[in-house]
N, C-alpha and C. Protein backbone atom coordinates (compact mmCIF):
# COMPACT_ATOMS: atom_id res chain seq x y z
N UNK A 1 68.00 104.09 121.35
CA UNK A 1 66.94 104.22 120.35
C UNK A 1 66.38 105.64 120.35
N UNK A 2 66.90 106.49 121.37
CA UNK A 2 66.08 107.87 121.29
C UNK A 2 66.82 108.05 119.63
N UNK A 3 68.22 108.36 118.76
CA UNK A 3 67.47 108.87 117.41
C UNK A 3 66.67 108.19 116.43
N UNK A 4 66.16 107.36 116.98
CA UNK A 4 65.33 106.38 116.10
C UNK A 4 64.14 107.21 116.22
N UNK A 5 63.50 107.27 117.99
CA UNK A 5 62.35 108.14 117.95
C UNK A 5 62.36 109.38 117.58
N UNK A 6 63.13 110.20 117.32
CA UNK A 6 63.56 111.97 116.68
C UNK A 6 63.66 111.44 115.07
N UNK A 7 63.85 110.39 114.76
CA UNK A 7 63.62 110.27 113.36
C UNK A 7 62.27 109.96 112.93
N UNK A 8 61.57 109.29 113.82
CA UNK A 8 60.42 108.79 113.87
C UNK A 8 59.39 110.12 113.70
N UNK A 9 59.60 110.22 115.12
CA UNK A 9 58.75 112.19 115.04
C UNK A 9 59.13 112.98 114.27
N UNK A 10 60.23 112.79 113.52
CA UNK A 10 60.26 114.08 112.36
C UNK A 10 59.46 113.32 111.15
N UNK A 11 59.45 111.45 110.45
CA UNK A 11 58.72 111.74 109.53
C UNK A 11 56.98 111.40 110.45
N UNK A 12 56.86 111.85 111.14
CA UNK A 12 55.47 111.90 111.44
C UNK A 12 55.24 113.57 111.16
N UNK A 13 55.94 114.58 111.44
CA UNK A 13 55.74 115.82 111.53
C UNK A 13 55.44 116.22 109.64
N UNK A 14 56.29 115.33 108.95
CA UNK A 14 56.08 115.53 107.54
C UNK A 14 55.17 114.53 107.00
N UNK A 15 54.71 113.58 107.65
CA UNK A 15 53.82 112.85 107.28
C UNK A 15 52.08 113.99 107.31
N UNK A 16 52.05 114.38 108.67
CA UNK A 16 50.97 115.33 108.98
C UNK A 16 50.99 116.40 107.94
N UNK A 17 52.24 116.94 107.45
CA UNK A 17 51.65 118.13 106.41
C UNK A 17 51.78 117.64 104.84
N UNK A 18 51.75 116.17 104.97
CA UNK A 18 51.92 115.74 102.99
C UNK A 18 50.54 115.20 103.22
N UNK A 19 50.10 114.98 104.40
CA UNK A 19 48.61 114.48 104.15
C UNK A 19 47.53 115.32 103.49
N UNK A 20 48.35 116.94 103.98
CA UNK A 20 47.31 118.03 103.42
C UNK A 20 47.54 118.11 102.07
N UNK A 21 48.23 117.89 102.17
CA UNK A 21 48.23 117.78 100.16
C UNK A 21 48.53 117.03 99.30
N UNK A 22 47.60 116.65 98.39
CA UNK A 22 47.57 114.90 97.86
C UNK A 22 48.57 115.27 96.98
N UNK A 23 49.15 116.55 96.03
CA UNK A 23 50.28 116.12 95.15
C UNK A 23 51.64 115.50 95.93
N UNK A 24 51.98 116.28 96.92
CA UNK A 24 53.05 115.87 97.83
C UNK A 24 52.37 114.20 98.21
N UNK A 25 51.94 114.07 98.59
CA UNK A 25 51.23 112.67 99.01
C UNK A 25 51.49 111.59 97.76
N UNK A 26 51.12 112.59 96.57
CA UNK A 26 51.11 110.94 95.17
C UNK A 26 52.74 111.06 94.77
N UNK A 27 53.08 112.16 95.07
CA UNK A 27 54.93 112.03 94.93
C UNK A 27 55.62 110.81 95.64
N UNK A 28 54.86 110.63 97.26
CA UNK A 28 55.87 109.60 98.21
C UNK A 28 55.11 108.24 98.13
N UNK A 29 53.87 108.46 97.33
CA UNK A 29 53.50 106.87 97.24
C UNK A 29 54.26 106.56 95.86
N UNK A 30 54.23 107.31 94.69
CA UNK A 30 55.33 106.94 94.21
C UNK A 30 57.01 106.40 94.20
N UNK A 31 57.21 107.60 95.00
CA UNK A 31 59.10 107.18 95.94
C UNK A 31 58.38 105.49 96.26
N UNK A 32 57.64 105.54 97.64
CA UNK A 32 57.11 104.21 97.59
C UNK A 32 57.63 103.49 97.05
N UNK A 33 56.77 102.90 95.89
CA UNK A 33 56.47 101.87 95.22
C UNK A 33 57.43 101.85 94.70
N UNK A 34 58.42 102.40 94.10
CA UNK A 34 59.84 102.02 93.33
C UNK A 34 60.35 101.74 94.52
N UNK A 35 60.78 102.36 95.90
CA UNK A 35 62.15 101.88 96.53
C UNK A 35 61.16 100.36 97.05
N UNK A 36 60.25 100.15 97.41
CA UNK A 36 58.87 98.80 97.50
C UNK A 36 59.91 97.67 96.51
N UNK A 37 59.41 97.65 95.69
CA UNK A 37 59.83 97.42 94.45
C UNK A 37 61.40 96.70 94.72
N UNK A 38 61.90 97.66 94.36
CA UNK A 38 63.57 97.65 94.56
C UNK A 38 64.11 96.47 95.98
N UNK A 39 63.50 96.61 96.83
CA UNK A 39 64.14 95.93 98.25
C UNK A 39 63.01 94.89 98.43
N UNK A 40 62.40 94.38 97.57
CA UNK A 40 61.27 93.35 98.10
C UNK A 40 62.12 91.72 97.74
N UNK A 41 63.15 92.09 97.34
CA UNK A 41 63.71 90.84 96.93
C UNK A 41 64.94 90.93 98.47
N UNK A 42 65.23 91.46 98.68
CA UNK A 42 65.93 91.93 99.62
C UNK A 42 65.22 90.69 100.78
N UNK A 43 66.34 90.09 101.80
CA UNK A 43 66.40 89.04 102.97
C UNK A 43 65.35 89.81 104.05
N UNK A 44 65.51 91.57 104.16
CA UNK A 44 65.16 92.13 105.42
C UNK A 44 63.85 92.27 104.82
N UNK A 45 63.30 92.28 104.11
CA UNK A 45 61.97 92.82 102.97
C UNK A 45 60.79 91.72 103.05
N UNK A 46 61.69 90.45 102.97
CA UNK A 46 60.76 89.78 102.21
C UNK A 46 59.72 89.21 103.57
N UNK A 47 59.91 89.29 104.25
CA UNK A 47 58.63 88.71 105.28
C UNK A 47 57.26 90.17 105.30
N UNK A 48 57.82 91.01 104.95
CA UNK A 48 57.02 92.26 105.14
C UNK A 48 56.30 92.93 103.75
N UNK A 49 56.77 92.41 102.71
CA UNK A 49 56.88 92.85 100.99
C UNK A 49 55.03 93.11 101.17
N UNK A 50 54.77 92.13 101.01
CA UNK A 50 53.60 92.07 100.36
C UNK A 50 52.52 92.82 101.60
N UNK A 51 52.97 92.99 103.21
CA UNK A 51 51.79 94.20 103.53
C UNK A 51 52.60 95.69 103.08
N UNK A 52 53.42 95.56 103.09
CA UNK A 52 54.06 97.02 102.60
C UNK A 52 53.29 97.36 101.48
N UNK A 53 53.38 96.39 100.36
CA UNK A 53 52.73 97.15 99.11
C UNK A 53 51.15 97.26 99.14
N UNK A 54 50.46 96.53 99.94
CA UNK A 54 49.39 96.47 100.72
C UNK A 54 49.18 98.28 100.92
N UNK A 55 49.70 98.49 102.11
CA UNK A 55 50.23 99.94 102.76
C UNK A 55 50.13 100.77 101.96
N UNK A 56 50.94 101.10 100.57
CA UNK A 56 50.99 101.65 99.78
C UNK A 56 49.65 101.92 98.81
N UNK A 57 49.43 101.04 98.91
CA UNK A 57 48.20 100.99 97.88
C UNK A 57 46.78 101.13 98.94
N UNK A 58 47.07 101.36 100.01
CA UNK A 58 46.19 101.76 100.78
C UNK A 58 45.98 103.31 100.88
N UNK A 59 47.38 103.74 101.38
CA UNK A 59 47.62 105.14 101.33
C UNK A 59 47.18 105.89 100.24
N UNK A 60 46.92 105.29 98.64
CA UNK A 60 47.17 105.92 97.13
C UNK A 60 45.44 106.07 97.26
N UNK A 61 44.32 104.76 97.65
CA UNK A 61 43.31 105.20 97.40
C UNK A 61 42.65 105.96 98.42
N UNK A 62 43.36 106.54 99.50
CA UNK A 62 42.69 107.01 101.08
C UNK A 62 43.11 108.95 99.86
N UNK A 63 43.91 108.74 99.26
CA UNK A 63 44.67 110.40 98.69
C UNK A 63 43.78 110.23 97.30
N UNK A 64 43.25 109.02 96.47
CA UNK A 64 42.63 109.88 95.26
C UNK A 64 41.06 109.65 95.95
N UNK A 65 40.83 109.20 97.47
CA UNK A 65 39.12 109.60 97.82
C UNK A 65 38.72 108.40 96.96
N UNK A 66 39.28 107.05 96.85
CA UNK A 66 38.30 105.93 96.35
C UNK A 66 37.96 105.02 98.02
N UNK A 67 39.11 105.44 99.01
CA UNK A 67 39.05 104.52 100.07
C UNK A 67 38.93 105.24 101.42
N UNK A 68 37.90 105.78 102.45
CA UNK A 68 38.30 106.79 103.09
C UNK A 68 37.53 106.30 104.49
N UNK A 69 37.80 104.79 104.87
CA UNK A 69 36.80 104.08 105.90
C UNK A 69 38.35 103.59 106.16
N UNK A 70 39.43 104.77 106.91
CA UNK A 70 40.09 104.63 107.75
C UNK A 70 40.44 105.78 108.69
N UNK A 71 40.70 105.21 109.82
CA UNK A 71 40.67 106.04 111.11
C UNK A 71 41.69 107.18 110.63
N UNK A 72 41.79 108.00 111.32
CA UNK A 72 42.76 109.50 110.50
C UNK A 72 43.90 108.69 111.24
N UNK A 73 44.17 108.66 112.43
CA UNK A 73 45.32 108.02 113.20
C UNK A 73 46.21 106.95 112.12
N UNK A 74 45.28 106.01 111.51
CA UNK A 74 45.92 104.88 110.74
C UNK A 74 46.68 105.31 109.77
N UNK A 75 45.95 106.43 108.86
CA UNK A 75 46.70 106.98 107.27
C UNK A 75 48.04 107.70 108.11
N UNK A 76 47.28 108.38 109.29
CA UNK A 76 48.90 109.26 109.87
C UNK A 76 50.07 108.57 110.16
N UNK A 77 49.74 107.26 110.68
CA UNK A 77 50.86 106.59 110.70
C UNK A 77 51.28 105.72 109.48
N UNK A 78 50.35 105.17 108.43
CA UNK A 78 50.55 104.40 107.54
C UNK A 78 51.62 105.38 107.03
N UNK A 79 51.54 106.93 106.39
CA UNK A 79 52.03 107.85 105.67
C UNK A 79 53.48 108.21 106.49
N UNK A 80 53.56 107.91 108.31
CA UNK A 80 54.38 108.17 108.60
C UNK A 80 55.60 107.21 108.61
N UNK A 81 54.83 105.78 108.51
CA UNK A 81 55.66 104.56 108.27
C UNK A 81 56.91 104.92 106.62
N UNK A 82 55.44 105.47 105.90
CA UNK A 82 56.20 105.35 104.45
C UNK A 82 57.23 106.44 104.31
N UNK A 83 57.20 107.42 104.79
CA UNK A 83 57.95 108.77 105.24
C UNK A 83 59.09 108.30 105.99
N UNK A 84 59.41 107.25 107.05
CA UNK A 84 60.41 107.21 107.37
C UNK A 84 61.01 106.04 106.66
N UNK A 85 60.28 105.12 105.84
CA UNK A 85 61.20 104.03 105.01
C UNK A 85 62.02 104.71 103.97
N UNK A 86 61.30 105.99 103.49
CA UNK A 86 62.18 106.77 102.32
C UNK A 86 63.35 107.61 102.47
N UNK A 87 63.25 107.56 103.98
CA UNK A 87 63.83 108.26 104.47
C UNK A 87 65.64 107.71 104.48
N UNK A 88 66.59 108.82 103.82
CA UNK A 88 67.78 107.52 104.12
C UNK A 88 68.60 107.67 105.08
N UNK A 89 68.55 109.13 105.82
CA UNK A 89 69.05 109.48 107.05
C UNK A 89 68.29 109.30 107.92
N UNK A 90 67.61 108.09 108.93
CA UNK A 90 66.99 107.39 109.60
C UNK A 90 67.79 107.12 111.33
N UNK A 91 67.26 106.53 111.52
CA UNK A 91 68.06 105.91 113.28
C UNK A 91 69.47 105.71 113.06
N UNK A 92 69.06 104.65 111.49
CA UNK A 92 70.29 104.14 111.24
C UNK A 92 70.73 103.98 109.50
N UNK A 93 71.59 104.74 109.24
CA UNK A 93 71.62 105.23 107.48
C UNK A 93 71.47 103.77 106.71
N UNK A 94 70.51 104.32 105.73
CA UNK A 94 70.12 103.08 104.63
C UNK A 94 70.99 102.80 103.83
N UNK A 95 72.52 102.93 103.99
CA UNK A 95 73.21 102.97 103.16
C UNK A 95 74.33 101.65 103.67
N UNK A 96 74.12 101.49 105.24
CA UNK A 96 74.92 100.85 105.56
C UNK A 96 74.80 99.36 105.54
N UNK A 97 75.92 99.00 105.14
CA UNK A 97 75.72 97.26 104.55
C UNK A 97 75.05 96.64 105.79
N UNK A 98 74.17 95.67 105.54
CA UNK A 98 73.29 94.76 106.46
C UNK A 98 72.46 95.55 107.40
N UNK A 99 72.78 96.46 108.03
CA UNK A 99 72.19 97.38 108.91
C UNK A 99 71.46 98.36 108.94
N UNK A 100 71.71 98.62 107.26
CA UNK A 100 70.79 100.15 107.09
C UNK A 100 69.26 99.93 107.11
N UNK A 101 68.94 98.69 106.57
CA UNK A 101 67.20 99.14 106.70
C UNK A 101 66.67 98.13 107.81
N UNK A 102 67.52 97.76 108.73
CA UNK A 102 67.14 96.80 109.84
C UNK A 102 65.43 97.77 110.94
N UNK A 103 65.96 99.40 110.72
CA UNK A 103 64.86 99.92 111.53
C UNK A 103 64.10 100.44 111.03
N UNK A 104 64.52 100.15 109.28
CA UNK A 104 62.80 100.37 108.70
C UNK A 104 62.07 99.20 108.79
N UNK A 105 62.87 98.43 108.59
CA UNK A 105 61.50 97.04 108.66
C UNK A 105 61.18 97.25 110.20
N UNK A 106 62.06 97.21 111.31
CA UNK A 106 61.54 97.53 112.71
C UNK A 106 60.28 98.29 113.21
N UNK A 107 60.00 99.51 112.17
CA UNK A 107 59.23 100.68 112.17
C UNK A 107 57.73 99.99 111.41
N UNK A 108 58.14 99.86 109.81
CA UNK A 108 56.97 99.42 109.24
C UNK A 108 56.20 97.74 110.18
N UNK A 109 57.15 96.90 110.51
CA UNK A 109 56.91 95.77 111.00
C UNK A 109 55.90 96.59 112.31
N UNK A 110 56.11 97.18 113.37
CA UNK A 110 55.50 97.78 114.53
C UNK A 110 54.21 98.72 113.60
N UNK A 111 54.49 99.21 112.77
CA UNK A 111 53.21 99.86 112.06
C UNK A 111 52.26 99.25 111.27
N UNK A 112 52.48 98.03 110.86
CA UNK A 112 52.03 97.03 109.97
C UNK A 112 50.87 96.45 110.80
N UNK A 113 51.58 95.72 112.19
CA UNK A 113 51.46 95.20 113.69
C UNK A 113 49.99 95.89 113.88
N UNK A 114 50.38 97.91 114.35
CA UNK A 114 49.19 98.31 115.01
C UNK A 114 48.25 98.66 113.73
N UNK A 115 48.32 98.51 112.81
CA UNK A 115 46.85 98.95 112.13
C UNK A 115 46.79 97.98 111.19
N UNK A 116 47.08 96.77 111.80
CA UNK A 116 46.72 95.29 110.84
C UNK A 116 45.39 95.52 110.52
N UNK A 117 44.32 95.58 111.51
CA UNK A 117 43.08 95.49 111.33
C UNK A 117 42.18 96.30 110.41
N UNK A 118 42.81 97.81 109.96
CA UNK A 118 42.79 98.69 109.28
C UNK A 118 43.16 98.09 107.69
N UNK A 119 43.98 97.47 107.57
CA UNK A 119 45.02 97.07 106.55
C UNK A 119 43.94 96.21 106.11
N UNK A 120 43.58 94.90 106.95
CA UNK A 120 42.87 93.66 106.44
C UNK A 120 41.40 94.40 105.67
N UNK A 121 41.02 94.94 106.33
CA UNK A 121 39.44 96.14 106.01
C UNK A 121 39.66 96.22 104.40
N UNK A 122 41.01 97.03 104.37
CA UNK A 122 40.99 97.72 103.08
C UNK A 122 41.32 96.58 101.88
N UNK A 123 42.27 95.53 102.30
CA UNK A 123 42.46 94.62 101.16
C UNK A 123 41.13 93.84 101.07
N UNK A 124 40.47 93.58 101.69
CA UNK A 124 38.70 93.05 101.58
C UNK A 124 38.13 93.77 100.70
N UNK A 125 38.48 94.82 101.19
CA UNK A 125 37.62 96.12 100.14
C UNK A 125 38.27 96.28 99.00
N UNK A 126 39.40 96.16 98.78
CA UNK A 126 39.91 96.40 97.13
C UNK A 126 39.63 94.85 96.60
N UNK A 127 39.55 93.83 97.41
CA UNK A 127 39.13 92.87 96.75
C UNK A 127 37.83 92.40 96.17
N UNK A 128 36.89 92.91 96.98
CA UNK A 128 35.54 92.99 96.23
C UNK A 128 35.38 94.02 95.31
N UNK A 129 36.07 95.05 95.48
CA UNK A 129 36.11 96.42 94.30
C UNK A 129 36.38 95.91 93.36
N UNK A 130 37.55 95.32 92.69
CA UNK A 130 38.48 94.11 91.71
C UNK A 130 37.36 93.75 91.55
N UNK A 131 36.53 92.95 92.16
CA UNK A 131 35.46 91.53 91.93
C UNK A 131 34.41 92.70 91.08
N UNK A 132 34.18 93.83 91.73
CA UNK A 132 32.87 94.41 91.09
C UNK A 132 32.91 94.47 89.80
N UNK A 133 34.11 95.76 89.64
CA UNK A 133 34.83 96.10 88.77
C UNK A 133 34.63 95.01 87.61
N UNK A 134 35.33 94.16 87.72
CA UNK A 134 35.39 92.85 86.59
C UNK A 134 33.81 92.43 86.16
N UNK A 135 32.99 92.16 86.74
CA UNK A 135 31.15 91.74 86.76
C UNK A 135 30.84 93.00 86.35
N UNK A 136 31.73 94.21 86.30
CA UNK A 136 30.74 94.86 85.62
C UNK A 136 30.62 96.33 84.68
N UNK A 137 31.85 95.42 84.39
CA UNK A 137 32.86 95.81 82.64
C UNK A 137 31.83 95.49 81.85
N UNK A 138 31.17 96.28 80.73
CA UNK A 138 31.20 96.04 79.60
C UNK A 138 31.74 96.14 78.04
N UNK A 139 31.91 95.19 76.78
CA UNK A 139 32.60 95.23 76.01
C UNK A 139 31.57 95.61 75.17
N UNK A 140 32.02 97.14 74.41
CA UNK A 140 31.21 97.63 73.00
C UNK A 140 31.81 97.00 71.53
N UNK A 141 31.15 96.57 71.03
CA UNK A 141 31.69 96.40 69.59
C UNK A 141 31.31 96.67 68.54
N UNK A 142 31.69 96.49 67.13
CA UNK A 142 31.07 96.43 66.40
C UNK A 142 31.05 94.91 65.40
N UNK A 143 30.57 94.52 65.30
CA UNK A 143 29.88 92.93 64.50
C UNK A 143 29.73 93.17 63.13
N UNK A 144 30.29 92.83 62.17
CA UNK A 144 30.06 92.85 60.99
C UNK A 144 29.47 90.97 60.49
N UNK A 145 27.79 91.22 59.96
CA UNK A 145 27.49 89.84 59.73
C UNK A 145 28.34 89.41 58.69
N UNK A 146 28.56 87.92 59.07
CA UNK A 146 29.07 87.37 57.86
C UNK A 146 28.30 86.12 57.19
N UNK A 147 28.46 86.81 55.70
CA UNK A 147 27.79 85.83 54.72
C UNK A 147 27.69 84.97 54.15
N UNK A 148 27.16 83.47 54.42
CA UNK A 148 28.14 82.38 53.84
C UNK A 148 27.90 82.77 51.98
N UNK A 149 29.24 82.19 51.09
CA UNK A 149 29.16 82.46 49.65
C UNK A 149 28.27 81.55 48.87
């Protein structure tokens, strides 16, 4: 498993400098969400789908500053999780039948694991945001009376 960890520490090393900059940052939550997307139907995916896109959509509001009541450690690894799923030269190449994304789910599954508690925070919080949001929409119109003939 050591090139798993040299793959690991390299997307942590690029995770640390896309954090400094949110365009690089809204580029790989994009990559994200399409290759997300793409492999959620996928056998190795589907137990993990729905905190992954969780993840993602965690990472997107911690970079446009709507969500920022997470530990720096958590986004570093959330960003480094997503950095090495995109990654297709990995431990083990994403290309290879049955085997290629066995150590991304390995990676995100162990990253999912340590900042569950981080994760649960934020879907609470986008869920009452949603809730606000909706209570407190308003609709402008215009009303034309109508006259009975």
């Amino acid at each position: 498993m050591k090139n798993g960890s040299k793959a690991f520490e390299r997307a942590k090393q690029r995770a640390e400098n896309i954090i400094r900059d949110p365009e690089k940052a809204r580029k790989i939550i994009d990559s994200a969400t399409s290759k997300a997307s793409a492999v959620a139907s996928s056998s190795q995916f589907q137990e993990i789908a729905g905190k992954l896109q969780a993840l993602i959509r965690m990472i997107r509001a911690w970079v446009n500053k709507d969500y920022r009541e997470i530990p720096w450690q958590t986004i570093v690894l959330a960003i480094t999780a997503v950095v090495y799923f995109l990654t297709p030269f990995d431990a083990i190449f994403d290309f290879i039948p049955l085997l290629g994304f066995a150590d991304d789910v390995a990676i995100l599954t162990a990253v999912l694991s340590s900042i569950n508690h981080d994760l649960e925070q934020f879907m609470t919080w986008e869920q009452k945001a949603g809730t606000e949001h909706v209570e407190t929409q308003s609709v402008e119109a215009d009303f034309e009376e109508v006259k009975p003939d």
